[in-house]
Protein backbone atom coordinates (compact mmCIF):
# COMPACT_ATOMS: atom_id res chain seq x y z
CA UNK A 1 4.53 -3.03 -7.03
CA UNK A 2 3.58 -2.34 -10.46
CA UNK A 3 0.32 -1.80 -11.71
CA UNK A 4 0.26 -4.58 -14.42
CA UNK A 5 1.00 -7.01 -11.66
CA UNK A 6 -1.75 -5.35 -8.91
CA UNK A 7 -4.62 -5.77 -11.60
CA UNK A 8 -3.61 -9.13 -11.85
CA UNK A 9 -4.89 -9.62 -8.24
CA UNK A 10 -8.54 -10.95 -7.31
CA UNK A 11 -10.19 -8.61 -5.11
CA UNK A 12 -9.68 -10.09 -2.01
CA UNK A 13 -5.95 -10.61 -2.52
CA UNK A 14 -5.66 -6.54 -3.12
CA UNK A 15 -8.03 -6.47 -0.33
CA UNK A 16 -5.45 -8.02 1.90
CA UNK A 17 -2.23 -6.82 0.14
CA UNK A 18 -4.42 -3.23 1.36
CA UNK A 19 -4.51 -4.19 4.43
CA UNK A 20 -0.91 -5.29 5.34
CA UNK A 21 0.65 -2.08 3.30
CA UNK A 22 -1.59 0.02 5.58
CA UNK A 23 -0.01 -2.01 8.71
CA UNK A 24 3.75 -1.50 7.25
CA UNK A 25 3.05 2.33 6.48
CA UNK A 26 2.18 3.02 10.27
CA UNK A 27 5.46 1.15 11.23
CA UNK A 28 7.42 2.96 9.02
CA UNK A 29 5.97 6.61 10.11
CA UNK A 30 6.48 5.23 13.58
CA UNK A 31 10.04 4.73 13.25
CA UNK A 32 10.33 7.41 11.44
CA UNK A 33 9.24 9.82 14.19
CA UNK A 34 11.29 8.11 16.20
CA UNK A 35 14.46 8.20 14.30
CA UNK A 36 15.38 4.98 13.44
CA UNK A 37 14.22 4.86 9.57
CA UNK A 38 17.36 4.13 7.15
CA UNK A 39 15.62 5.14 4.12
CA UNK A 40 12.82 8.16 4.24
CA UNK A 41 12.01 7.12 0.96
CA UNK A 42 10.63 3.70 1.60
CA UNK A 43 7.80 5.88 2.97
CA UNK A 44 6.58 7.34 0.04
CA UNK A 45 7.07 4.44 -2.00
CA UNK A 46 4.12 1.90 0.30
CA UNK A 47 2.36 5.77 0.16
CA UNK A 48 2.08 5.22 -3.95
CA UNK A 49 1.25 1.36 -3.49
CA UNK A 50 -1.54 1.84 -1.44
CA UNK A 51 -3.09 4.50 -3.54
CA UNK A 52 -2.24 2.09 -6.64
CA UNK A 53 -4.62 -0.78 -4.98
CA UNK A 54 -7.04 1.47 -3.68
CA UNK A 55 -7.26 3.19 -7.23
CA UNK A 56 -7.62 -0.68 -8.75
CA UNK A 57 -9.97 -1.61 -6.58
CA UNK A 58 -12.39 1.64 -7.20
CA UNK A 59 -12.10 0.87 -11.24
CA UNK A 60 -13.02 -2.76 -10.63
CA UNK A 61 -16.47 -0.97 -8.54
CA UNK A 62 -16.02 -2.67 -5.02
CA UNK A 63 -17.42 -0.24 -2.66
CA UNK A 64 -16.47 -0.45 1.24
């Protein structure tokens, strides 16, 4: 995702978008470990999305 298009978001739809990239980034380390990842890379990049909406979400001041 880009960041033009995460700022665009409402808080609770980065909220959720958090949530479910958080849910795909244990998959993906799971089958990882267990061999069966095509592409190492797609790791990194939900890594960088994540820490995209979680820096969004700290400028726009919501507090967990």
């Amino acid at each position: 995702m880009k960041v033009k298009e995460i700022r665009e978001l409402s808080i609770d739809e980065l909220q959720q978008k958090e949530k479910s990239l958080v849910e795909e980034l244990f998959k993906l380390r799971f089958r990882l470990s267990s061999g069966q990842l095509e592409s190492p890379a797609s790791v990194k990049t939900v890594q960088k999305d994540v820490a995209r909406i979680k820096t969004v979400l700290k400028e726009k001041g919501v507090t967990r």
